[in-house]
C-alpha atoms as a PDB file:
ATOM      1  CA  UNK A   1      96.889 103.989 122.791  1.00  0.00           C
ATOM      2  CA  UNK A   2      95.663 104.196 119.355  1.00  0.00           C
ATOM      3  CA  UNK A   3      92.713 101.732 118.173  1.00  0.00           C
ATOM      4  CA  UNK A   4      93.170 100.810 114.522  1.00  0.00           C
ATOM      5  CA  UNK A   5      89.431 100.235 112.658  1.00  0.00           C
ATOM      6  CA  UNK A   6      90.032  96.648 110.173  1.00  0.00           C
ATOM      7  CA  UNK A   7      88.245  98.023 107.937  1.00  0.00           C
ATOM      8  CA  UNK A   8      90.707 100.930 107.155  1.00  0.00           C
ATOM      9  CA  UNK A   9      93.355  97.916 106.933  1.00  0.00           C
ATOM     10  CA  UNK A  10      91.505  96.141 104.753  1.00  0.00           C
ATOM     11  CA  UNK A  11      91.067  99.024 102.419  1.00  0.00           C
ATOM     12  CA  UNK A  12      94.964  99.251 102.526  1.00  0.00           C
ATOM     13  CA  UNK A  13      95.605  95.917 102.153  1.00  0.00           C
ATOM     14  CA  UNK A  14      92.872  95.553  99.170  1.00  0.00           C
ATOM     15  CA  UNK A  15      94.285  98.301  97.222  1.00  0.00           C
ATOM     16  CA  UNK A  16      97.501  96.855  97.358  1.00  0.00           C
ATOM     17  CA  UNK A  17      96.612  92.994  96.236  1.00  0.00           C
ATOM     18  CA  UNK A  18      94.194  93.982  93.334  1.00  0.00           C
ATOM     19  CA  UNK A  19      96.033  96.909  92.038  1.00  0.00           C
ATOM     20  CA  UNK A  20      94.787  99.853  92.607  1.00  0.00           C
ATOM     21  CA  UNK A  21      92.267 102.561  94.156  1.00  0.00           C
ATOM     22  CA  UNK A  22      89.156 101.795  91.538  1.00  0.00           C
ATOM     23  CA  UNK A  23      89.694  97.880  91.808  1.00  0.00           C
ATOM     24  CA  UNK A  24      89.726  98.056  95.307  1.00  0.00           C
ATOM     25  CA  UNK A  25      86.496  99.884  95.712  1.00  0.00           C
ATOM     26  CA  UNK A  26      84.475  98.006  93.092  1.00  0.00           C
ATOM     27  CA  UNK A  27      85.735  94.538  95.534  1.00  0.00           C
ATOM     28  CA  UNK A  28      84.793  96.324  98.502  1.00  0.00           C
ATOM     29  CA  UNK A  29      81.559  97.806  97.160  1.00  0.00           C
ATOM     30  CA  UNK A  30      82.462 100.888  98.119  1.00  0.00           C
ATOM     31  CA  UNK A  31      83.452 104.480  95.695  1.00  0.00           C
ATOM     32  CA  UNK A  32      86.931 105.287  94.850  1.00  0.00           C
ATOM     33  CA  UNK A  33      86.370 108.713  97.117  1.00  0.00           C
ATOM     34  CA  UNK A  34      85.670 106.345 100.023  1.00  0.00           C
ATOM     35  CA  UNK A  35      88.276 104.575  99.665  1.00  0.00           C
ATOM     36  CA  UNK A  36      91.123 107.717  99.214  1.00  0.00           C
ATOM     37  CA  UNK A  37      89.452 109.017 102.312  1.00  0.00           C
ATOM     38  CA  UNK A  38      90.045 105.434 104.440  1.00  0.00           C
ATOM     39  CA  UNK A  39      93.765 105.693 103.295  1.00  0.00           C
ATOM     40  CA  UNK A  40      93.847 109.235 104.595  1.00  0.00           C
ATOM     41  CA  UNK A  41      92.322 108.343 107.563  1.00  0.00           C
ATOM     42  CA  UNK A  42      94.679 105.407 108.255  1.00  0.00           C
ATOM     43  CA  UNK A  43      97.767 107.440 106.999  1.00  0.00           C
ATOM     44  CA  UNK A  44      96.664 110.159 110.065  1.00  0.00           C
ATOM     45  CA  UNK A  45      96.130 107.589 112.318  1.00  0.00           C
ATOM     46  CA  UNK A  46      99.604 106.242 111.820  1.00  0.00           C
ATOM     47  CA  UNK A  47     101.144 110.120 111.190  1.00  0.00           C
ATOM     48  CA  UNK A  48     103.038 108.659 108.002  1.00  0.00           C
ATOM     49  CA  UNK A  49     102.597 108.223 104.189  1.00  0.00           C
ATOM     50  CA  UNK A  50     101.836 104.617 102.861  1.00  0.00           C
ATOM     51  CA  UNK A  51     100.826 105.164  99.396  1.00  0.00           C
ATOM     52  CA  UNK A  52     102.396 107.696  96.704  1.00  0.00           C
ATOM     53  CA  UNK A  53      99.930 108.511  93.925  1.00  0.00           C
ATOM     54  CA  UNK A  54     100.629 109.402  90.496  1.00  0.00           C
ATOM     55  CA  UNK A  55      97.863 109.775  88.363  1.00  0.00           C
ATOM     56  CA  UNK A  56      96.477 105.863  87.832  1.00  0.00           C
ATOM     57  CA  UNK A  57      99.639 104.701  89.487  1.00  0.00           C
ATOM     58  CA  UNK A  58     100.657 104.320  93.055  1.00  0.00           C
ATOM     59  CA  UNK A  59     103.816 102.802  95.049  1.00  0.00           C
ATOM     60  CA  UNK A  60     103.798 102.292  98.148  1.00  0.00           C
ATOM     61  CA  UNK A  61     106.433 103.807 100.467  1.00  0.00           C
ATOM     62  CA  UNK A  62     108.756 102.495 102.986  1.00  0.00           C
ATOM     63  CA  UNK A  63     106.042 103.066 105.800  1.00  0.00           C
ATOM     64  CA  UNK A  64     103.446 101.277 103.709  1.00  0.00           C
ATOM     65  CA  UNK A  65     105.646  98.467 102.906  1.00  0.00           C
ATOM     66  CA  UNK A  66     106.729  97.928 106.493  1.00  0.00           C
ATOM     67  CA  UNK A  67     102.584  98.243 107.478  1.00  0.00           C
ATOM     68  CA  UNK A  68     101.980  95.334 105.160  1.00  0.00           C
ATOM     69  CA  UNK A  69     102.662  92.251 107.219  1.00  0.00           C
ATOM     70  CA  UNK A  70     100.883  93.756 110.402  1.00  0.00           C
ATOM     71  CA  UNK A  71      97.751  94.712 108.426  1.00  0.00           C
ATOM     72  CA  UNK A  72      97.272  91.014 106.872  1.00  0.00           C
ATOM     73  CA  UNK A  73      98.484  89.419 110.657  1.00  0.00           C
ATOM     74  CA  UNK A  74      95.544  91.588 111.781  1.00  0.00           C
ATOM     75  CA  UNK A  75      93.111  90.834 109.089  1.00  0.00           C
ATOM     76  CA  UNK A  76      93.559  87.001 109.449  1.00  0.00           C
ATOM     77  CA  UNK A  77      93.037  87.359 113.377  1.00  0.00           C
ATOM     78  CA  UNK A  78      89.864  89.214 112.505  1.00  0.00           C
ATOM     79  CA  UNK A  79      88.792  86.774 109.759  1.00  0.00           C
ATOM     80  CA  UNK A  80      89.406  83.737 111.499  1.00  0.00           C
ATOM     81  CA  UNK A  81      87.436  84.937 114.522  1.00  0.00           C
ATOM     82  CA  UNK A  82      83.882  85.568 112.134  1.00  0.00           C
ATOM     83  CA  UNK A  83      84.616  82.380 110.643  1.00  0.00           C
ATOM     84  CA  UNK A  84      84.909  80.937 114.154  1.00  0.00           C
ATOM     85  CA  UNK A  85      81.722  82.043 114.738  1.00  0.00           C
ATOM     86  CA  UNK A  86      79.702  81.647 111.215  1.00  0.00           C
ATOM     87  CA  UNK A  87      77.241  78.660 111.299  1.00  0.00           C
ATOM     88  CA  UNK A  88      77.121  78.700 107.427  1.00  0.00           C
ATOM     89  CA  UNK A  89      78.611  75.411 105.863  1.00  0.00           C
ATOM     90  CA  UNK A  90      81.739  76.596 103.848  1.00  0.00           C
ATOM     91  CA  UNK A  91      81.284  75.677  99.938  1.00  0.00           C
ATOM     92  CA  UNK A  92      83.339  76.645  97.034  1.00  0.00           C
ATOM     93  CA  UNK A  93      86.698  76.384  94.808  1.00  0.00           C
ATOM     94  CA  UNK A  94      90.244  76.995  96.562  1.00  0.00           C
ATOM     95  CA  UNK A  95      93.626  77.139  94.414  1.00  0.00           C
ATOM     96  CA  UNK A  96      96.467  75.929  96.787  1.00  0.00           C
ATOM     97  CA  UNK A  97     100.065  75.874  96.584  1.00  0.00           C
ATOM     98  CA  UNK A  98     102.320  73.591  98.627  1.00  0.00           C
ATOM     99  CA  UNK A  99     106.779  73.345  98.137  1.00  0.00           C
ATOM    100  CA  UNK A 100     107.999  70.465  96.852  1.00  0.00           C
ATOM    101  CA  UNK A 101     110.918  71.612  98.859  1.00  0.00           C
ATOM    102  CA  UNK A 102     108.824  71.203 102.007  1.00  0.00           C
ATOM    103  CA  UNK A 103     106.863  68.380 101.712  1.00  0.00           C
ATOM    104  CA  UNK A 104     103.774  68.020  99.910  1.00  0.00           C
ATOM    105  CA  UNK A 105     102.090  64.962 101.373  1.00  0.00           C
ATOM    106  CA  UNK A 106     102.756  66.718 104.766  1.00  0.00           C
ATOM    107  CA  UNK A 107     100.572  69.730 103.883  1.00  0.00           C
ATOM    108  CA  UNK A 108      98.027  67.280 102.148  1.00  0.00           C
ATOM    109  CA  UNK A 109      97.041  65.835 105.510  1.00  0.00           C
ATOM    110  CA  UNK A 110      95.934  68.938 106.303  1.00  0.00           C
ATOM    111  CA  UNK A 111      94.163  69.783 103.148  1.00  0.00           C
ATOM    112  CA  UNK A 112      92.787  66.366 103.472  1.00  0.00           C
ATOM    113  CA  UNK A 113      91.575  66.961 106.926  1.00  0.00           C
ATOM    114  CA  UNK A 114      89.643  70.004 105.758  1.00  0.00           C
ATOM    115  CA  UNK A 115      88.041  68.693 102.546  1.00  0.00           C
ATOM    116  CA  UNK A 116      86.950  65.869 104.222  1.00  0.00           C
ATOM    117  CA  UNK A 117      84.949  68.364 107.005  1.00  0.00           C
ATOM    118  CA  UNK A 118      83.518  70.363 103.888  1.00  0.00           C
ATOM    119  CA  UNK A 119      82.652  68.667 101.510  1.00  0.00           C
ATOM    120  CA  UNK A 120      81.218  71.449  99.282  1.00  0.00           C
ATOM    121  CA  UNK A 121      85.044  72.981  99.091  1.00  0.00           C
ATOM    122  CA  UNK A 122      86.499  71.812  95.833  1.00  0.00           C
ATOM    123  CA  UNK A 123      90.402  71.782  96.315  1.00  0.00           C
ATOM    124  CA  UNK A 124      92.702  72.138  93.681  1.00  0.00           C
ATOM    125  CA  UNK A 125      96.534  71.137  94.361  1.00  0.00           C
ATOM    126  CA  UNK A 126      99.909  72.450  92.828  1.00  0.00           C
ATOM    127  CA  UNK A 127     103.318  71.070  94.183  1.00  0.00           C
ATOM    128  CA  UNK A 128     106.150  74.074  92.824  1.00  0.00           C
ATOM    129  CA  UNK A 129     109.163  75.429  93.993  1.00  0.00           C
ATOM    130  CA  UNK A 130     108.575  78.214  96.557  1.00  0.00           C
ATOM    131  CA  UNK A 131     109.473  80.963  94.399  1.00  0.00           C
ATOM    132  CA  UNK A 132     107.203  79.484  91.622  1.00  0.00           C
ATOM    133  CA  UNK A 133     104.412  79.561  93.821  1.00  0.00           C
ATOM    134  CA  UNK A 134     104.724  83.051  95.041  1.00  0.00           C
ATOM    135  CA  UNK A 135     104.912  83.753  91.031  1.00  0.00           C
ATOM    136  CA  UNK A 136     101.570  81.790  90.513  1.00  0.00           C
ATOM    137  CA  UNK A 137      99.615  83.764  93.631  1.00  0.00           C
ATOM    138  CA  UNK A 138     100.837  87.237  92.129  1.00  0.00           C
ATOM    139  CA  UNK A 139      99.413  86.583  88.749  1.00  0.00           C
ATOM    140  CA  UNK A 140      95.896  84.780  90.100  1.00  0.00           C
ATOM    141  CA  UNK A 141      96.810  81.261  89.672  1.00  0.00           C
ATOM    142  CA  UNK A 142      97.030  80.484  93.149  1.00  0.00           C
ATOM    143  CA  UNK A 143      94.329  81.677  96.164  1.00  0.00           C
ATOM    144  CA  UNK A 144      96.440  80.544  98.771  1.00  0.00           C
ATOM    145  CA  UNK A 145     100.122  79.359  98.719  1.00  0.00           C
ATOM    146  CA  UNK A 146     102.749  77.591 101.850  1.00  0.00           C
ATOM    147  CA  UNK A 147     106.401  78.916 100.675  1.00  0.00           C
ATOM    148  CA  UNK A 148     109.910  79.424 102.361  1.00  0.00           C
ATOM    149  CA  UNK A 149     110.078  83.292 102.640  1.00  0.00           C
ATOM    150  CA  UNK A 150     113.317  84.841 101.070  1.00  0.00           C
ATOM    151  CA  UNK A 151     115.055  87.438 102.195  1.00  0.00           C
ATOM    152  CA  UNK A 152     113.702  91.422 101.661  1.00  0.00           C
ATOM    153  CA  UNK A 153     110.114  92.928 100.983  1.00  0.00           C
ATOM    154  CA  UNK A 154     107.630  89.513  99.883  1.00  0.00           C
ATOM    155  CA  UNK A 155     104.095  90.647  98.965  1.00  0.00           C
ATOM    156  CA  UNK A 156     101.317  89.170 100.465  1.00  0.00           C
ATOM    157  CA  UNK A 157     102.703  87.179 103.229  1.00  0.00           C
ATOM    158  CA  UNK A 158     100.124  87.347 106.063  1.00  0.00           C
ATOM    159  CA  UNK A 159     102.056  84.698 108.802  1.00  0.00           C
ATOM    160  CA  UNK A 160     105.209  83.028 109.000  1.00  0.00           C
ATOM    161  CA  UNK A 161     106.739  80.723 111.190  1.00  0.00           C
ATOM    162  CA  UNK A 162     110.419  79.515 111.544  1.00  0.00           C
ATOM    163  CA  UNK A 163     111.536  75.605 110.904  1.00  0.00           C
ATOM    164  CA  UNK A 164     114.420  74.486 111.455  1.00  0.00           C
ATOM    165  CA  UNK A 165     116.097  72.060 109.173  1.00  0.00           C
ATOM    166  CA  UNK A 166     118.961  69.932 109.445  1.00  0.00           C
ATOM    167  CA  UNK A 167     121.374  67.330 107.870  1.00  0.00           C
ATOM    168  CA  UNK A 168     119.639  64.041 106.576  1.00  0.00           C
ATOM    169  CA  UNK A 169     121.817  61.216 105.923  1.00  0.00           C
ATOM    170  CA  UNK A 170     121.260  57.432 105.203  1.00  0.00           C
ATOM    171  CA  UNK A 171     121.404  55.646 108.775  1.00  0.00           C
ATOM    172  CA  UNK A 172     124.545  53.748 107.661  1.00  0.00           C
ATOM    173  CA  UNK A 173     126.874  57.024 106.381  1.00  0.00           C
ATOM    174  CA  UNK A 174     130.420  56.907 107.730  1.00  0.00           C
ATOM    175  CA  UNK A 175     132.501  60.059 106.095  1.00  0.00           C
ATOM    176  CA  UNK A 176     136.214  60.692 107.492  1.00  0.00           C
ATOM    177  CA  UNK A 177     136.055  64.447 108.901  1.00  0.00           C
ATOM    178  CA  UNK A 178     139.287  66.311 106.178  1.00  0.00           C
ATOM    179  CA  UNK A 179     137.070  64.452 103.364  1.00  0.00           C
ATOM    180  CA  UNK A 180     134.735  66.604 101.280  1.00  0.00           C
ATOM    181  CA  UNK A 181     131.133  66.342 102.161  1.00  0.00           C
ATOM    182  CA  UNK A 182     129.123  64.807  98.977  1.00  0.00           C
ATOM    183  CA  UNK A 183     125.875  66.750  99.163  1.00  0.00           C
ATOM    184  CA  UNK A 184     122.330  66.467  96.843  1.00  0.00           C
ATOM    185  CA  UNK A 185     120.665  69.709  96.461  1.00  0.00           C
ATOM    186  CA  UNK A 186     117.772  71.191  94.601  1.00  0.00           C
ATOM    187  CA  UNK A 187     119.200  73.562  91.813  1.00  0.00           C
ATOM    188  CA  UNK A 188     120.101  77.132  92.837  1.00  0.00           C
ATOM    189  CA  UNK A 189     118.461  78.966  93.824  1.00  0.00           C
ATOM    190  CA  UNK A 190     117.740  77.159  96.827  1.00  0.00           C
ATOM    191  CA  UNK A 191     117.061  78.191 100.213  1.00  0.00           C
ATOM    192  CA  UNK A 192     118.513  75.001 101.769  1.00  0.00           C
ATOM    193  CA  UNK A 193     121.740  74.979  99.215  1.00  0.00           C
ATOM    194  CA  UNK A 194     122.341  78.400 100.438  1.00  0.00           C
ATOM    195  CA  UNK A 195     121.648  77.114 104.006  1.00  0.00           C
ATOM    196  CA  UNK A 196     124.183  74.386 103.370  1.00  0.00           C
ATOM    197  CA  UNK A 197     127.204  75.689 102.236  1.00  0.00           C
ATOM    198  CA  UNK A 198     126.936  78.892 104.076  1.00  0.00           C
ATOM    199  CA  UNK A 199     127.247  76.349 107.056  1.00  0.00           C
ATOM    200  CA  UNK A 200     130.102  74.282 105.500  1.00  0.00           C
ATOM    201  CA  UNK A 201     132.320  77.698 104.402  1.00  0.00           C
ATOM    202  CA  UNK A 202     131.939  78.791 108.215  1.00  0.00           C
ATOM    203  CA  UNK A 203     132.679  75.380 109.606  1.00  0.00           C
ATOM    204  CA  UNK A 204     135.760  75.398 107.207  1.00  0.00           C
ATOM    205  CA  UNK A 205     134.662  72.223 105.559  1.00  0.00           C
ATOM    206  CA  UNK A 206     134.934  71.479 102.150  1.00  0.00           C
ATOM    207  CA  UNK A 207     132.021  69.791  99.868  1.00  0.00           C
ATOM    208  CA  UNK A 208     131.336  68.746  96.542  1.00  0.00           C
ATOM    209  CA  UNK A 209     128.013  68.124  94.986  1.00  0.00           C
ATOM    210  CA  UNK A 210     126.639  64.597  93.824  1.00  0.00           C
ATOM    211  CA  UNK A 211     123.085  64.714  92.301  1.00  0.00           C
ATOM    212  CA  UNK A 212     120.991  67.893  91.788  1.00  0.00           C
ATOM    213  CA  UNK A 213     117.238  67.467  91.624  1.00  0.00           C
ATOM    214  CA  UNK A 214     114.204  69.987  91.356  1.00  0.00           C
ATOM    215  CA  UNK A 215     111.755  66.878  93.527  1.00  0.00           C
ATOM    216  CA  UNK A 216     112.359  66.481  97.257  1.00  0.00           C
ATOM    217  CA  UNK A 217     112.013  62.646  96.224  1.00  0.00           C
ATOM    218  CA  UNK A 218     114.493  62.805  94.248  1.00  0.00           C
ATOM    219  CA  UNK A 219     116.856  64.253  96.670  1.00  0.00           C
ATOM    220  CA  UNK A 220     115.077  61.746  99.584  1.00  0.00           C
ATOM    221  CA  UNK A 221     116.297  58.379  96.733  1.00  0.00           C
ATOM    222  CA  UNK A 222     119.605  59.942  96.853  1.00  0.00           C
ATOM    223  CA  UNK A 223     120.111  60.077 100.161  1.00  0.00           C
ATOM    224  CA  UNK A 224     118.940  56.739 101.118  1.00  0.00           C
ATOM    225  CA  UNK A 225     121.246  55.667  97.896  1.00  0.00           C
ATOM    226  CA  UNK A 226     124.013  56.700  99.719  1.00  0.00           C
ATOM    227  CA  UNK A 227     125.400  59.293  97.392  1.00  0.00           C
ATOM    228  CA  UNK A 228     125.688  62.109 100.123  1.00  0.00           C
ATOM    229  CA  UNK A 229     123.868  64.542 102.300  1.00  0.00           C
ATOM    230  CA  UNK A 230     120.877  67.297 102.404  1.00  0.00           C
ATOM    231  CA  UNK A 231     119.165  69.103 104.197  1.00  0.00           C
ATOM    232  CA  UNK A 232     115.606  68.410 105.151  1.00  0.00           C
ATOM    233  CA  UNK A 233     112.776  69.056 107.308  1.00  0.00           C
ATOM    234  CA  UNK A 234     110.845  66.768 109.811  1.00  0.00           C
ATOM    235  CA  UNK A 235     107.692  66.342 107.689  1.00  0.00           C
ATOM    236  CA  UNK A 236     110.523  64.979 104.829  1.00  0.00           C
ATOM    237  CA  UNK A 237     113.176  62.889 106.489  1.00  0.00           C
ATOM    238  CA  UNK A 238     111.975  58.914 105.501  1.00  0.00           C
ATOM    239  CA  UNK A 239     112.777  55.738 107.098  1.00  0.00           C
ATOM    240  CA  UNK A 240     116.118  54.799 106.499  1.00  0.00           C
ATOM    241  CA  UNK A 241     117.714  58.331 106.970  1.00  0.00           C
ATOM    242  CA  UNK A 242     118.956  59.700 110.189  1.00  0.00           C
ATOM    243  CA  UNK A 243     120.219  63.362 110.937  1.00  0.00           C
ATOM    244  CA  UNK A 244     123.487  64.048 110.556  1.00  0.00           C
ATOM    245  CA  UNK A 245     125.251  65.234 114.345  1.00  0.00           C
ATOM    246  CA  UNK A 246     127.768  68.120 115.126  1.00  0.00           C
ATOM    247  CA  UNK A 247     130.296  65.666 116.201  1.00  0.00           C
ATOM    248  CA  UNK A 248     130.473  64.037 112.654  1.00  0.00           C
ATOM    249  CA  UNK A 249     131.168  67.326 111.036  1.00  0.00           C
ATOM    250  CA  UNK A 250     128.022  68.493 110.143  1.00  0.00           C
ATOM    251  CA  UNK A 251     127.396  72.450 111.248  1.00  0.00           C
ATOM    252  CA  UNK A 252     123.846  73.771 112.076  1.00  0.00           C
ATOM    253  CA  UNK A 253     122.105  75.331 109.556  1.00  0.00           C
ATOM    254  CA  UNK A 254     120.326  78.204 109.293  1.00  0.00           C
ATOM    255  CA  UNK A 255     116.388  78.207 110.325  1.00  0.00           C
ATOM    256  CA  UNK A 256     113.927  78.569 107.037  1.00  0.00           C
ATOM    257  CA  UNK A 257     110.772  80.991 107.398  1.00  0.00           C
ATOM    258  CA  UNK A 258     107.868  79.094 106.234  1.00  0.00           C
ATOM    259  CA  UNK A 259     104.869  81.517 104.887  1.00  0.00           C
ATOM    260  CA  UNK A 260     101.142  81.659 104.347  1.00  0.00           C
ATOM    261  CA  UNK A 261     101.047  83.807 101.120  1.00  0.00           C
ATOM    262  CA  UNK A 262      97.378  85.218  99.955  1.00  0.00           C
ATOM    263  CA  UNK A 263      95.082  87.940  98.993  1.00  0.00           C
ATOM    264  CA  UNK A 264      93.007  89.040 101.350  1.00  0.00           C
ATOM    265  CA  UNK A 265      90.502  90.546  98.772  1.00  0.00           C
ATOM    266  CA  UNK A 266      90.263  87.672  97.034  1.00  0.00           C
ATOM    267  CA  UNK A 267      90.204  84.979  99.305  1.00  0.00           C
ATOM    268  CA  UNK A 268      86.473  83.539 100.156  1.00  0.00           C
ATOM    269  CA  UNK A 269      85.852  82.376 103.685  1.00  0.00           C
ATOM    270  CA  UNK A 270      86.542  78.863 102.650  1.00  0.00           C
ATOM    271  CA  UNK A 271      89.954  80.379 101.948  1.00  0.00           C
ATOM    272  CA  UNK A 272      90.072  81.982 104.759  1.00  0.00           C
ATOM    273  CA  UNK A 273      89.557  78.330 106.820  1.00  0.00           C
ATOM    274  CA  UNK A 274      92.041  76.359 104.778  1.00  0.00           C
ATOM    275  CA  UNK A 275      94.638  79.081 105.485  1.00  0.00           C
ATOM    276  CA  UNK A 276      94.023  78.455 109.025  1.00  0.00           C
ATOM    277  CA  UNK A 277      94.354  74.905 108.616  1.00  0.00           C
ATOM    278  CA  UNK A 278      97.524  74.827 106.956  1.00  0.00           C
ATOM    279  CA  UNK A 279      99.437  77.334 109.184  1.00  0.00           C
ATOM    280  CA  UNK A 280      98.062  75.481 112.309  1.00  0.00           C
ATOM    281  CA  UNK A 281      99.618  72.175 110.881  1.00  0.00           C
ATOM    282  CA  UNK A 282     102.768  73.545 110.167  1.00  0.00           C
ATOM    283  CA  UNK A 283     102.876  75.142 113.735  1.00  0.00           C
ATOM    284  CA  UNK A 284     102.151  71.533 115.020  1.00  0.00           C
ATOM    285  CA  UNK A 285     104.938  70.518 113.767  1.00  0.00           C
ATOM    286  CA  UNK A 286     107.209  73.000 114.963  1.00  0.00           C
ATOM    287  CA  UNK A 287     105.780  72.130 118.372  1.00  0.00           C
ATOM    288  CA  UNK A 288     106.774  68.469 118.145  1.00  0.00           C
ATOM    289  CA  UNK A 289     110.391  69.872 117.023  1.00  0.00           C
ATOM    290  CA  UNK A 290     110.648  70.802 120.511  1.00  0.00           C
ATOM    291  CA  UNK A 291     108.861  69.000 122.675  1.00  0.00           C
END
């Protein structure tokens, strides 16, 4: 059995997030040569091609795209153990992302949580839309972002983890079962839209939609309003609600893949902590799902 050196996946993984060859080696303090040869090296460890080059350009190819997620899983077991181990107190700034369409004040116990342990760590907040996020962390406006993970090739996903959502309903809802489901949804596209009526077209139920809404609160005011169904997560269903059962006419819906999105180049080992902390919460909760 082969033994892969991290520091050949973190060359890999570095000249992907910032760009290129030259980037990578001025991050890494290392020469561009170096850092061709580590991708050689890697690519004969592996006995495939993960990087095309063309002049300044490069593309990775459907080996290196498939190596991505298991060379940032691997790099985040290996951080996470040095920062296990560091005695230095962590200090500086951290951009974070958290879904609206996941629940913001969920993920801010966690941030919370951690700030409150470090107090040198200045934390900066932004509540988006999932895709938004991802958006923000490509172009450097983010250092670390929680999103649902769409279907197909997502760059810089290091870990993911599956929820399972369901049908929230006010606790009083009474629908006859050959009368269209009123739903609220957050405007397409939406992961849990898709997740609903992909359920209700195989169920053979018909729907209609009541309220659209780009905040989970709004969708959570709806609901309790009476105006119809949506789909939600633990960390968002509110007093009041109650999930909506088979036997009523409401089909299961698909499972989401939550996602811890960064850079590993540029992410500091106070980054590297709060990562930790926020995929450990979510995983928490996934526990209680099915305890």
């Amino acid at each position: 059995m082969k033994n892969i050196p991290t520091d050949l996946l973190r060359s890999f993984v570095t000249v992907v997030d910032l760009g290129g060859f030259t980037r990578a080696a001025e991050a890494l303090g290392r020469t561009q040569p170096a850092i061709s040869l580590q991708i050689r090296r890697l690519e004969d460890l592996l006995q495939a091609k993960l990087i095309q080059t063309a002049g300044r350009q490069f593309a990775l190819t459907e080996a290196g795209v498939a190596l991505g997620p298991y060379a940032r899983q691997m790099l985040r077991l290996n951080d996470d153990i040095v920062a296990h181990f560091a005695e230095a107190a962590l200090s500086g700034w951290i951009r974070v992302g958290v879904p609206t369409d996941f629940s913001h004040a969920f993920l801010l116990e966690a941030i919370a949580g951690f700030a409150a342990r470090h107090p040198d760590v200045r934390i900066d907040i932004e509540s988006l839309a999932s895709r938004d996020l991802r958006e923000a962390l490509a172009k450097d406006r983010l250092d670390i972002c929680v999103a649902i993970v769409p279907e197909g090739d997502v760059p810089y996903l290091v870990e993911t983890t599956l929820v399972e959502p369901f049908w929230a309903v006010r606790d009083t809802f009474v629908l006859g079962r050959k009368e269209p489901l009123p739903i609220v949804r957050h405007p397409d596209p939406c992961e849990y839209a898709t997740r609903m009526r992909g359920a209700l077209r195989v169920a053979g139920r018909s729907w209609r939609t009541t309220l659209v809404s780009r905040d989970v609160a709004g969708l959570q005011t709806a609901v309790l309003a009476g105006l119809g169904a949506t789909a939600l997560t633990p960390a968002t269903l509110a007093p009041g609600m109650r999930v909506g059962r088979p036997d009523e006419g409401f089909p299961p819906l698909a499972p989401l893949q939550i996602g811890l999105f960064y850079k590993h180049a540029a992410l500091r080992a106070a980054g590297h902590g709060l990562a930790q902390e926020l995929l450990e919460h979510i995983q928490k909760v996934k526990k209680r799902m099915h305890s």
